[in-house]
C-alpha atoms as a PDB file:
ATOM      1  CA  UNK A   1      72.813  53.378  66.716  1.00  0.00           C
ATOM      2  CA  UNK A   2      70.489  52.324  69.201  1.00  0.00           C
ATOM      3  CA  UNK A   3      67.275  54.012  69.263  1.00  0.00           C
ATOM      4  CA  UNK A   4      67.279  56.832  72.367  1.00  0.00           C
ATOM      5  CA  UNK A   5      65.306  56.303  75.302  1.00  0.00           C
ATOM      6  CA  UNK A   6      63.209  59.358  76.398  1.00  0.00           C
ATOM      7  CA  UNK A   7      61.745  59.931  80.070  1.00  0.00           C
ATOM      8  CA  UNK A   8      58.721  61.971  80.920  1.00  0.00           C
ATOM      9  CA  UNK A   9      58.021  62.896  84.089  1.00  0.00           C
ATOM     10  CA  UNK A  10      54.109  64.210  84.980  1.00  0.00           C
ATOM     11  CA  UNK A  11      52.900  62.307  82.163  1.00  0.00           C
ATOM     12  CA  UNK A  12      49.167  62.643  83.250  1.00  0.00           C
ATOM     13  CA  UNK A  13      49.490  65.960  83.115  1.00  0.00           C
ATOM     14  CA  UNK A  14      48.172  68.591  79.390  1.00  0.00           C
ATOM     15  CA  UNK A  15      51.968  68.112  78.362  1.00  0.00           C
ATOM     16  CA  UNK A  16      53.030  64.916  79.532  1.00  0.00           C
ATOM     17  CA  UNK A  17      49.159  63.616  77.904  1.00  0.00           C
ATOM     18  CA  UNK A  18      50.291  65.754  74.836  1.00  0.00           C
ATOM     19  CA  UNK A  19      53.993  63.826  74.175  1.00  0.00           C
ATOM     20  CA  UNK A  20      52.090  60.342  75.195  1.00  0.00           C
ATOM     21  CA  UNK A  21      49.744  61.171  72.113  1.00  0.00           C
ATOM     22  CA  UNK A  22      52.320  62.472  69.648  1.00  0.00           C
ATOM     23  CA  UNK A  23      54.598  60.303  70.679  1.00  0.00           C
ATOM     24  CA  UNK A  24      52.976  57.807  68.386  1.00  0.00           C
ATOM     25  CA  UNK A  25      54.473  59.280  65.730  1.00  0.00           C
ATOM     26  CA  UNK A  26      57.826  58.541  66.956  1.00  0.00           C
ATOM     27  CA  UNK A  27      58.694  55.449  65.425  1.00  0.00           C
ATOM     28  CA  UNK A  28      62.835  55.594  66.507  1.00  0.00           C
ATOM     29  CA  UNK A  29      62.153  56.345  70.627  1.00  0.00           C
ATOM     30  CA  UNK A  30      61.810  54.748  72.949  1.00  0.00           C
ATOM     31  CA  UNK A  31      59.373  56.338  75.460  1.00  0.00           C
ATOM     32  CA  UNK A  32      58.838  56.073  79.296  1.00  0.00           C
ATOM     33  CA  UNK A  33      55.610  57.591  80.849  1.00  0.00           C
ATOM     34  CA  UNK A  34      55.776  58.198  84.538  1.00  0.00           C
ATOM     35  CA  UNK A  35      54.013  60.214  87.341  1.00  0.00           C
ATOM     36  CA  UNK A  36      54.315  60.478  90.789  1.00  0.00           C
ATOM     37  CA  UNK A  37      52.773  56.606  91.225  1.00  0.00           C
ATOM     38  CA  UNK A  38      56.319  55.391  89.130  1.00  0.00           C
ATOM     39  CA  UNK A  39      58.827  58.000  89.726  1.00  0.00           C
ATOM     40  CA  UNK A  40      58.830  60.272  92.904  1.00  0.00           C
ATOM     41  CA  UNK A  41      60.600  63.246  91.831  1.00  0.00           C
ATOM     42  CA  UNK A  42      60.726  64.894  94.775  1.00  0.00           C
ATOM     43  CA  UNK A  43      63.101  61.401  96.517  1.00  0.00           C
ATOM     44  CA  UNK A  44      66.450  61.867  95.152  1.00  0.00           C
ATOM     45  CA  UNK A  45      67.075  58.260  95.940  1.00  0.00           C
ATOM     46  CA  UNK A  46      64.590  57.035  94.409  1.00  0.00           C
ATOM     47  CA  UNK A  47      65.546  59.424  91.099  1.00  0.00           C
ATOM     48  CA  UNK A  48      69.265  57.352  90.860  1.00  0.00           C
ATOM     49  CA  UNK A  49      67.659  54.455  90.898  1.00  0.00           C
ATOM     50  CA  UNK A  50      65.483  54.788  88.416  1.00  0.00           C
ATOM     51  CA  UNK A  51      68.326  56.118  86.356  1.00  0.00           C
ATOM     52  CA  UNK A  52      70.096  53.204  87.311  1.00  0.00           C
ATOM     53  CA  UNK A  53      67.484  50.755  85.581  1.00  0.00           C
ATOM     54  CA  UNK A  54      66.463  52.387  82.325  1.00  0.00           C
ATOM     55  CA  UNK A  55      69.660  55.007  82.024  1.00  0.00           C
ATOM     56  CA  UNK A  56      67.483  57.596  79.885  1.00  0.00           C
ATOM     57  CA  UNK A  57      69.162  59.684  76.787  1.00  0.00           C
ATOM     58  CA  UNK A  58      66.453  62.590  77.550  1.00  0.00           C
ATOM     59  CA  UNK A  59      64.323  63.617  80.462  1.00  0.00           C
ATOM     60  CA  UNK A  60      61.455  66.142  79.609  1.00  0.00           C
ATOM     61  CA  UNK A  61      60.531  67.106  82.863  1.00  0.00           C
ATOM     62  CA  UNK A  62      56.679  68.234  82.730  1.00  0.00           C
ATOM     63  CA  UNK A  63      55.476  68.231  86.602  1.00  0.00           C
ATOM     64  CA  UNK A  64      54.542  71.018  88.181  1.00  0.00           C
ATOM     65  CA  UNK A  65      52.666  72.433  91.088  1.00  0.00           C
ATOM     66  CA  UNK A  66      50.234  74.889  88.601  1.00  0.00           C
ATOM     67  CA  UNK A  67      47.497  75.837  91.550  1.00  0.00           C
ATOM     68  CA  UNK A  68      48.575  79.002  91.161  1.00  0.00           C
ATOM     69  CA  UNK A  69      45.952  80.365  93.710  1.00  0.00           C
ATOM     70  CA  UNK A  70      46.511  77.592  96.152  1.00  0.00           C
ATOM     71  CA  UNK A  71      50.297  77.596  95.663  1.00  0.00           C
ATOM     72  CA  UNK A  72      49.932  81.039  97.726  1.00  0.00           C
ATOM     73  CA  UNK A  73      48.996  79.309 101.219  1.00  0.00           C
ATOM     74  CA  UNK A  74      51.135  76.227  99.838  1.00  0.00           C
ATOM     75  CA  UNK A  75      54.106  77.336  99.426  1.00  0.00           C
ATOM     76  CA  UNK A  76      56.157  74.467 100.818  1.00  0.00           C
ATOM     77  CA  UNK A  77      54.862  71.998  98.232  1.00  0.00           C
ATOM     78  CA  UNK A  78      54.829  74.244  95.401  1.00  0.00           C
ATOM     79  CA  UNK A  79      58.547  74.914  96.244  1.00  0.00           C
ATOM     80  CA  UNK A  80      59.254  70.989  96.444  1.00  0.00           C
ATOM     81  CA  UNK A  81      57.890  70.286  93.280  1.00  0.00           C
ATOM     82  CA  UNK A  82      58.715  73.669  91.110  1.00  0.00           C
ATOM     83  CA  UNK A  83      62.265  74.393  92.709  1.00  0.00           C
ATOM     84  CA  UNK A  84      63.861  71.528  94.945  1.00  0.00           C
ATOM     85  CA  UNK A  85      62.692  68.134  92.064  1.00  0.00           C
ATOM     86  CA  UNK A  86      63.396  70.059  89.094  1.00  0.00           C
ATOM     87  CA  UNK A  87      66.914  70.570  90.830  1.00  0.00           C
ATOM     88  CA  UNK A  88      67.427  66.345  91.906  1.00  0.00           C
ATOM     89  CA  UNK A  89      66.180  65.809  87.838  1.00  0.00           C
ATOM     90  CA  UNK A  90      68.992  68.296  86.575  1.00  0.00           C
ATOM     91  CA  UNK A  91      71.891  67.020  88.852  1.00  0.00           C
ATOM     92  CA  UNK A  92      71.315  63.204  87.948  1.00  0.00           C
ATOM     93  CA  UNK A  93      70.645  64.141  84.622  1.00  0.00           C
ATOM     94  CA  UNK A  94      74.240  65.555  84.480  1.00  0.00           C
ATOM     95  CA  UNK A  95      75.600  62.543  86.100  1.00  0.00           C
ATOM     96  CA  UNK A  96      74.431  60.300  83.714  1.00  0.00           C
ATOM     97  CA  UNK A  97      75.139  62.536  80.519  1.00  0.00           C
ATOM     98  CA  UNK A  98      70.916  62.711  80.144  1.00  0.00           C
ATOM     99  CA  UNK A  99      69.801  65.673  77.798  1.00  0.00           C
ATOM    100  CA  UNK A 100      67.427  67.600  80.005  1.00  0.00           C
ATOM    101  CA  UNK A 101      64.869  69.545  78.803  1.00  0.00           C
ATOM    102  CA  UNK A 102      62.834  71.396  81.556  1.00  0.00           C
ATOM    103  CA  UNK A 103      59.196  73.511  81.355  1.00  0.00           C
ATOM    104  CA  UNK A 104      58.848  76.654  83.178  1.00  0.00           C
ATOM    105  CA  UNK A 105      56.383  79.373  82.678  1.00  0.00           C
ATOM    106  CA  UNK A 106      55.221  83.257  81.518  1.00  0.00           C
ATOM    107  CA  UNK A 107      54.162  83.904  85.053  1.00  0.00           C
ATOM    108  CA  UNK A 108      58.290  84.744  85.745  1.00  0.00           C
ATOM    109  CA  UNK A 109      57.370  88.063  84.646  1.00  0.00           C
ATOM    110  CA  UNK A 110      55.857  90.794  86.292  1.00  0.00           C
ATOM    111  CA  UNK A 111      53.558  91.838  83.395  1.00  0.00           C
ATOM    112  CA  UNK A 112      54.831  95.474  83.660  1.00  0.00           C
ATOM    113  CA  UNK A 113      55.821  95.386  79.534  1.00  0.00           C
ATOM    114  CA  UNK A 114      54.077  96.384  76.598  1.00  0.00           C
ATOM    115  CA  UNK A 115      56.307  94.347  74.498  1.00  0.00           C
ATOM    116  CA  UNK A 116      57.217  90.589  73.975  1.00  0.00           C
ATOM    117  CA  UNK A 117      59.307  89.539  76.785  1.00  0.00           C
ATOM    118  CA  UNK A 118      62.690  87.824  75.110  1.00  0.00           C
ATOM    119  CA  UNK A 119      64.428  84.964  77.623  1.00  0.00           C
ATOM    120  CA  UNK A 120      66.834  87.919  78.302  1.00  0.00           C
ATOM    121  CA  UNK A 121      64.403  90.283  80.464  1.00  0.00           C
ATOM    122  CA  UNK A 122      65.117  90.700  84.102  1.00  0.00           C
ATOM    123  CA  UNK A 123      62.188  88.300  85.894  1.00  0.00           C
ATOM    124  CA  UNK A 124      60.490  89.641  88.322  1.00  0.00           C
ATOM    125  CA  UNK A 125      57.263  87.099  89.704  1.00  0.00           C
ATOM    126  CA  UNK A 126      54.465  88.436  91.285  1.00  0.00           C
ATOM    127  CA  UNK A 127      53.387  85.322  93.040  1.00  0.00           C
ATOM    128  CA  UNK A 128      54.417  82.036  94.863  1.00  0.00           C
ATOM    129  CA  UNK A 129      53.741  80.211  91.544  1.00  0.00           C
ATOM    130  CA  UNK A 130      55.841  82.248  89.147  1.00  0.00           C
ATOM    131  CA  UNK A 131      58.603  82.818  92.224  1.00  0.00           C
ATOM    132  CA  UNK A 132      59.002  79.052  93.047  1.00  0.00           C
ATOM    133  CA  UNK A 133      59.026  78.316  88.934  1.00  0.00           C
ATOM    134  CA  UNK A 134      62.039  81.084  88.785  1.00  0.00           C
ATOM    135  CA  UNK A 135      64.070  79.217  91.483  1.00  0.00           C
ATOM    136  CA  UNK A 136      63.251  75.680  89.434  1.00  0.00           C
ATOM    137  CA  UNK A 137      65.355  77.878  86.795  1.00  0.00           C
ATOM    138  CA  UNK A 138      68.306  79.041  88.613  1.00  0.00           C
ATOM    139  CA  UNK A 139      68.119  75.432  90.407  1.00  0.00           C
ATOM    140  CA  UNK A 140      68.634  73.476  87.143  1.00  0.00           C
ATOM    141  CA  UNK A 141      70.847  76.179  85.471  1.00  0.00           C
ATOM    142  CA  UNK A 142      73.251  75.464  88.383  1.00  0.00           C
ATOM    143  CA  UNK A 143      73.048  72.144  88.829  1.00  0.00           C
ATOM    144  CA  UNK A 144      72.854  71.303  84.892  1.00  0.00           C
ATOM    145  CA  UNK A 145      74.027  74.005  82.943  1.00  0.00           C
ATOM    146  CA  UNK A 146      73.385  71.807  79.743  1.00  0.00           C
ATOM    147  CA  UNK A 147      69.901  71.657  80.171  1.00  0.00           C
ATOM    148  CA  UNK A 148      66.997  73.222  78.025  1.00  0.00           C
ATOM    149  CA  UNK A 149      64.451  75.074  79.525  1.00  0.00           C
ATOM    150  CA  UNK A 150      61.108  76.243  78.290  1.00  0.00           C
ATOM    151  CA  UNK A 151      58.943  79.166  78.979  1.00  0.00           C
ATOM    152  CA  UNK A 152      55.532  78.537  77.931  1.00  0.00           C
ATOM    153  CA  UNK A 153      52.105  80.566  78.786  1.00  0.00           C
ATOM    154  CA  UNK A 154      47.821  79.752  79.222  1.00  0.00           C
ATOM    155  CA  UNK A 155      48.470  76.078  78.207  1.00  0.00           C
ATOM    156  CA  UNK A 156      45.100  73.955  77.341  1.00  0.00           C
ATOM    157  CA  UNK A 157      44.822  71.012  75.496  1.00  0.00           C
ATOM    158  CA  UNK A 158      42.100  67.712  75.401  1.00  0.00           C
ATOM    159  CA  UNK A 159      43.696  66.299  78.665  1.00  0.00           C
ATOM    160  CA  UNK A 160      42.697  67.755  82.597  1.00  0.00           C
ATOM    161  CA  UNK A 161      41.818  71.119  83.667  1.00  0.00           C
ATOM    162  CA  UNK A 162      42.102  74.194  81.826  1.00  0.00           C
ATOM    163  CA  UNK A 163      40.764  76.900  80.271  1.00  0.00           C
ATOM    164  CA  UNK A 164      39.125  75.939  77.003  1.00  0.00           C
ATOM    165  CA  UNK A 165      37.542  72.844  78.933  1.00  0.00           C
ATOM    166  CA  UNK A 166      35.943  75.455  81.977  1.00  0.00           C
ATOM    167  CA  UNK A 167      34.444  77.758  79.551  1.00  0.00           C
ATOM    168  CA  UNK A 168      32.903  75.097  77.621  1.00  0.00           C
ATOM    169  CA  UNK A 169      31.304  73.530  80.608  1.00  0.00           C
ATOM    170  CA  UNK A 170      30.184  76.649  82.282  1.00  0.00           C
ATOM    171  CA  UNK A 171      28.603  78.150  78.729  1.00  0.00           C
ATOM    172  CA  UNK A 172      26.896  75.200  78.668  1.00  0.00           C
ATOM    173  CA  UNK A 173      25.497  76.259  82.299  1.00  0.00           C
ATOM    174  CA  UNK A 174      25.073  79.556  82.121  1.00  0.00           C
ATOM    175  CA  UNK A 175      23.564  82.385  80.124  1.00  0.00           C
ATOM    176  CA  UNK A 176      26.709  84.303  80.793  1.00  0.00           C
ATOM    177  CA  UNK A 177      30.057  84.660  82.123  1.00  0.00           C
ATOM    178  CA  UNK A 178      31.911  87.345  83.048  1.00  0.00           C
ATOM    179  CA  UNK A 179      36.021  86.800  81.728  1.00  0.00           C
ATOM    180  CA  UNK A 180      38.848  89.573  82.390  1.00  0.00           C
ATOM    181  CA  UNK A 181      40.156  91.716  79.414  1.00  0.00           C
ATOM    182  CA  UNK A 182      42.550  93.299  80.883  1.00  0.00           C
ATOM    183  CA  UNK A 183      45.223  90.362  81.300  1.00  0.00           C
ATOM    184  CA  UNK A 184      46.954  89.483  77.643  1.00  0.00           C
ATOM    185  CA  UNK A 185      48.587  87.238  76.774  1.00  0.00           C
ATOM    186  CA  UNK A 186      49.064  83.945  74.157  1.00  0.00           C
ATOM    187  CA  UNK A 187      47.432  80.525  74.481  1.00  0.00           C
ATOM    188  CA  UNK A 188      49.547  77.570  73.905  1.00  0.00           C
ATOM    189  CA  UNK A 189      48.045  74.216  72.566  1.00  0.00           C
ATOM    190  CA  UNK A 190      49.961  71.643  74.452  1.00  0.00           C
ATOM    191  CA  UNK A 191      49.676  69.721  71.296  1.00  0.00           C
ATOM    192  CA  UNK A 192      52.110  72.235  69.608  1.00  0.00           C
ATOM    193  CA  UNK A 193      54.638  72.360  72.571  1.00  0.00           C
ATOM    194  CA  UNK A 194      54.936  68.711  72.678  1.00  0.00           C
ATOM    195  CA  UNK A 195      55.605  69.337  68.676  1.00  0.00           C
ATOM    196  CA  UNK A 196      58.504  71.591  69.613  1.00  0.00           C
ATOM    197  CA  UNK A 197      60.164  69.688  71.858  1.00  0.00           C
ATOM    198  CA  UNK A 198      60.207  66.457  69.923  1.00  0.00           C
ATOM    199  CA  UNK A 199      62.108  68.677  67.239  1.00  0.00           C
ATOM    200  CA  UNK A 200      64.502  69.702  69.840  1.00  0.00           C
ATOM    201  CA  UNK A 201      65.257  66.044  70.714  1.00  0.00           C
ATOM    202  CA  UNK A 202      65.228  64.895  66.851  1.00  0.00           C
ATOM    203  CA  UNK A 203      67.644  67.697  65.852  1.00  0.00           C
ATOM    204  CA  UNK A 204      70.067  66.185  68.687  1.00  0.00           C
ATOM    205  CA  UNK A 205      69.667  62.820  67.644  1.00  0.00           C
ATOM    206  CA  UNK A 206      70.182  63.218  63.823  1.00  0.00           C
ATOM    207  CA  UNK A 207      73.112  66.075  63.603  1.00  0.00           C
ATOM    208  CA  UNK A 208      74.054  65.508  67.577  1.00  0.00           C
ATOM    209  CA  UNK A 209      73.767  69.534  68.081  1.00  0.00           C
ATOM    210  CA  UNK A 210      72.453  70.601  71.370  1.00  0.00           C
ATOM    211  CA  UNK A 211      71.859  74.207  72.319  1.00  0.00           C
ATOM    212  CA  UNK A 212      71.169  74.579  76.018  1.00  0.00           C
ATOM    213  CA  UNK A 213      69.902  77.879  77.825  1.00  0.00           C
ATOM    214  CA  UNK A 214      66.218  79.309  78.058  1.00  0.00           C
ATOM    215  CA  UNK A 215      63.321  79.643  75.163  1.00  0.00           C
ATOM    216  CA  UNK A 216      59.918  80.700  74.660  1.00  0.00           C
ATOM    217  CA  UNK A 217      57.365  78.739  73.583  1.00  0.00           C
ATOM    218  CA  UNK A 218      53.718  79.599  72.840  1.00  0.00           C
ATOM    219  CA  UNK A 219      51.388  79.807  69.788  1.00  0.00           C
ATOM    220  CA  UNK A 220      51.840  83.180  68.059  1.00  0.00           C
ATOM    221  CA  UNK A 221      49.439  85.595  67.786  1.00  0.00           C
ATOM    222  CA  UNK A 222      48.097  88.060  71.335  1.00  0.00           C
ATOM    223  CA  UNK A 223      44.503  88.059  72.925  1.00  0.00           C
ATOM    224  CA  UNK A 224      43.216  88.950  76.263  1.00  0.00           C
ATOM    225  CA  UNK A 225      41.036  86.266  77.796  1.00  0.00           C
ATOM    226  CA  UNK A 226      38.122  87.516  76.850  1.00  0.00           C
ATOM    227  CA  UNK A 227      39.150  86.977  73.330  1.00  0.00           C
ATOM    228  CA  UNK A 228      39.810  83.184  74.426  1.00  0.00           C
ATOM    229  CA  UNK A 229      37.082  82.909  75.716  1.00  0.00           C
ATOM    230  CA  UNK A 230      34.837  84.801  73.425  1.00  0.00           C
ATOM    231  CA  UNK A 231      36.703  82.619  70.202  1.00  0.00           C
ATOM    232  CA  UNK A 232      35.847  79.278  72.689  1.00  0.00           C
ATOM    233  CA  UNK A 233      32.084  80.066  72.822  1.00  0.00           C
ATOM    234  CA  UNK A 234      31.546  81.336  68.837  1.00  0.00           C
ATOM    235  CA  UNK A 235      33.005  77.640  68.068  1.00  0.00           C
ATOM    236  CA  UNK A 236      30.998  75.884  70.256  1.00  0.00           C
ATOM    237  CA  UNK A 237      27.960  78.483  69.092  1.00  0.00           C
ATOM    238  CA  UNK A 238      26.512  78.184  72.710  1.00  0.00           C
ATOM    239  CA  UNK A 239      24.003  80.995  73.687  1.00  0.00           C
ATOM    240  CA  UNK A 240      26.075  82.482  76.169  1.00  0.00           C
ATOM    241  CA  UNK A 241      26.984  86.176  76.693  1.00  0.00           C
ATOM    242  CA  UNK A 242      30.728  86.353  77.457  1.00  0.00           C
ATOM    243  CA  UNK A 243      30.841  89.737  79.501  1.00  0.00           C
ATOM    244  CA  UNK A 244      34.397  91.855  79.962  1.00  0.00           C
ATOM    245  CA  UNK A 245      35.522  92.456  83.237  1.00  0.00           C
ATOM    246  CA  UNK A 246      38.607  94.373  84.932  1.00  0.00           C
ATOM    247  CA  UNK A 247      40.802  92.146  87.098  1.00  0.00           C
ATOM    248  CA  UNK A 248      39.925  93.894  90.277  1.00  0.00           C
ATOM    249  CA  UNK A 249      36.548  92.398  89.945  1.00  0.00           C
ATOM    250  CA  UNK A 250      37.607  89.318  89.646  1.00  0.00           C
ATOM    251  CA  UNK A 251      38.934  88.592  93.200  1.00  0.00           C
ATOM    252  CA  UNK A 252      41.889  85.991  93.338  1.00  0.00           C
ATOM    253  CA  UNK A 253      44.463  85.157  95.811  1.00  0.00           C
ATOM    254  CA  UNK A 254      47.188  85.556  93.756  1.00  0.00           C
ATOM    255  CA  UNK A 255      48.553  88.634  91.439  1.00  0.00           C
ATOM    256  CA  UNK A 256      48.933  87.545  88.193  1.00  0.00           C
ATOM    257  CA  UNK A 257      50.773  89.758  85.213  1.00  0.00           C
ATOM    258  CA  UNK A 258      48.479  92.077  83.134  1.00  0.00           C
ATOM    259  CA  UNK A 259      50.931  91.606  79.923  1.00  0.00           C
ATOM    260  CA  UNK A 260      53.040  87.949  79.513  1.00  0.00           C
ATOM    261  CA  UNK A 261      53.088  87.779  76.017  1.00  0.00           C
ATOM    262  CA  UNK A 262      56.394  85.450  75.039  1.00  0.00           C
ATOM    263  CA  UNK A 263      59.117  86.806  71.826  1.00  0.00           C
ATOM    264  CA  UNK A 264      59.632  83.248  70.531  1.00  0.00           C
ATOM    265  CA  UNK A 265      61.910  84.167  68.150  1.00  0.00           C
ATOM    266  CA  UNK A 266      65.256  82.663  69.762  1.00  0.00           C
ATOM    267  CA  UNK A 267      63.237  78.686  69.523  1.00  0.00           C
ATOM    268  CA  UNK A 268      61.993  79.395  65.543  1.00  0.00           C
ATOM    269  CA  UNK A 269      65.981  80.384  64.712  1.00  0.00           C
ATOM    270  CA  UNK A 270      67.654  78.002  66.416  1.00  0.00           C
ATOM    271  CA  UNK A 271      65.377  75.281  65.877  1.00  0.00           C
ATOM    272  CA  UNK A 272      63.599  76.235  62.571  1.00  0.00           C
ATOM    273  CA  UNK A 273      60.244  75.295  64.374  1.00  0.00           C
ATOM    274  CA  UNK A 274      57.194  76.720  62.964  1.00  0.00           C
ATOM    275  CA  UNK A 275      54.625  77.897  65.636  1.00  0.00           C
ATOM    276  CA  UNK A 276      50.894  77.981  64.783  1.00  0.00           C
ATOM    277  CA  UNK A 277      48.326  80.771  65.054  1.00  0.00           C
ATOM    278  CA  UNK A 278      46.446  80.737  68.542  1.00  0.00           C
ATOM    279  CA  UNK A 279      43.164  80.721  66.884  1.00  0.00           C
ATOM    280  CA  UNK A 280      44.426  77.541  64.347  1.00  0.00           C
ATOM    281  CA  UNK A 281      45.323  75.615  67.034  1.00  0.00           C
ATOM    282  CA  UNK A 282      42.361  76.367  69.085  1.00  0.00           C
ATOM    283  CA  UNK A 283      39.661  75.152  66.819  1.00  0.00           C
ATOM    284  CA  UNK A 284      42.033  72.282  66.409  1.00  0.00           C
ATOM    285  CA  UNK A 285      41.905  71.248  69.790  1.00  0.00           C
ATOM    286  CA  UNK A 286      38.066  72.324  69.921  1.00  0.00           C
ATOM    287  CA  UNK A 287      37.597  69.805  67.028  1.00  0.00           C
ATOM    288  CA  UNK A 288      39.210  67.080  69.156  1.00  0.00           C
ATOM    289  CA  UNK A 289      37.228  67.833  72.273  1.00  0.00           C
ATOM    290  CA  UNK A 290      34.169  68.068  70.382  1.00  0.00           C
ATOM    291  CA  UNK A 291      34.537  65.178  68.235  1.00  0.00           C
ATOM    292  CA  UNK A 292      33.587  67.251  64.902  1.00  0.00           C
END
């Protein structure tokens, strides 16, 4: 058998980063790394031929428009990239028998639950963001119905922007920073996603099983992001005063749910994937970033 080729698309993005760094440990893949500069998404044309040269066994389809503030007054790229490429990816993926494995988000929700939301739960997005993501869904469910999409929530990792990587700059700044409490939720190390979905593809490729449909993905455990934030700063034992704060004062363009807190118990059955504790994989990545 020869060994499977697997696509990534937004490779210089926390997940693509993520797969390019575990991918090491892949020995039997064959991996190809692209972003925008190699593979326009968004040009169906230039998707087929693509296809046409290096006829991929997987795509794992990690770009995004993720500005979720700016994807408010920005709706027509945000759409392009979160609805209308995800949908090109899915239909060529079908014509050329690829296993597709698409990443969607927690922000489908409307936050109005006090309990994990299974992959069942009537969405119901509050924003452009979380609204364009949902139509990226349906898009790829229609065009692809074999593919494998995967819900994930407050992603950080080593690589770009994010959350871990702000707080540690501005504590560094600052004697104190005010972070909202009332919006839970789980952090997800990209590290462990990438994890996950490397297990999906190496279950396929050993017993040739593939279970298609929607999952949740995100380390276990609840906090609010105060609590991130808070367990960021004890690590890095800065002398900054992390202050709670509601989310009306905090001003931001776009709503964003108070509760998105993912039931990942359909991925861990079907799968058998173990998913870390937010706090373990946290002072994982911290000890990364930190080089401690």
């Amino acid at each position: 058998m020869d060994n499977p080729t697997i696509l990534v698309t937004g490779s210089n993005g926390q997940l693509g980063n993520s797969l390019r760094f575990v991918s090491e440990e892949t020995i039997s893949f064959n991996w190809i790394f692209t972003d925008i500069d190699e593979l326009n998404i968004s040009n169906k044309k230039h998707i087929v031929e693509f296809f046409e040269t290096y006829n991929p066994d997987y795509l794992i389809n990690c770009a995004a428009y993720t500005a979720v503030d700016k994807a408010e007054d920005d709706s027509q790229n945000a759409k392009l990239l979160n609805k209308t490429a995800p949908g090109y990816l899915a239909e060529i993926c079908r014509i050329f028998n690829t296993k597709y494995i698409h990443i969607s988000t927690d922000y489908v929700f409307d936050g109005s639950k006090n309990t994990p939301y299974n992959e069942n739960y009537p969405v119901s997005p509050l924003g452009i963001y979380g609204k364009t993501k949902y139509e990226g869904e349906q898009t790829v469910i229609s065009n692809n119905p074999n593919s494998i999409i995967i819900r994930t929530s407050w992603l950080y990792s080593e690589y770009g922007n994010n959350f871990v990587k702000t707080m540690i700059r501005l504590a560094a700044e600052k004697q104190s920073l005010n972070v909202i409490y009332d919006q839970t939720g789980t952090p997800t190390y990209a590290g462990d996603l990438a994890h996950a979905i490397i297990r999906i593809v190496e279950h396929n490729y050993i017993s040739n099983e593939w279970y298609s449909g929607i999952y949740h993905f995100s380390n276990e455990g609840v906090c609010s992001w105060f609590d991130f934030a808070t367990e960021i700063i004890k690590y890095v034992k800065f002398n900054c005063i992390i202050k709670p704060i509601e989310t009306d004062e905090y001003p931001s363009r776009a709503k964003r749910p108070h509760y998105s807190v993912l039931n990942k118990k359909k991925i861990k059955t079907v799968y058998k994937i173990e998913i870390p504790y937010w706090k373990d994989s946290l002072y994982k990545c911290l000890k990364h970033l930190l080089g401690a």
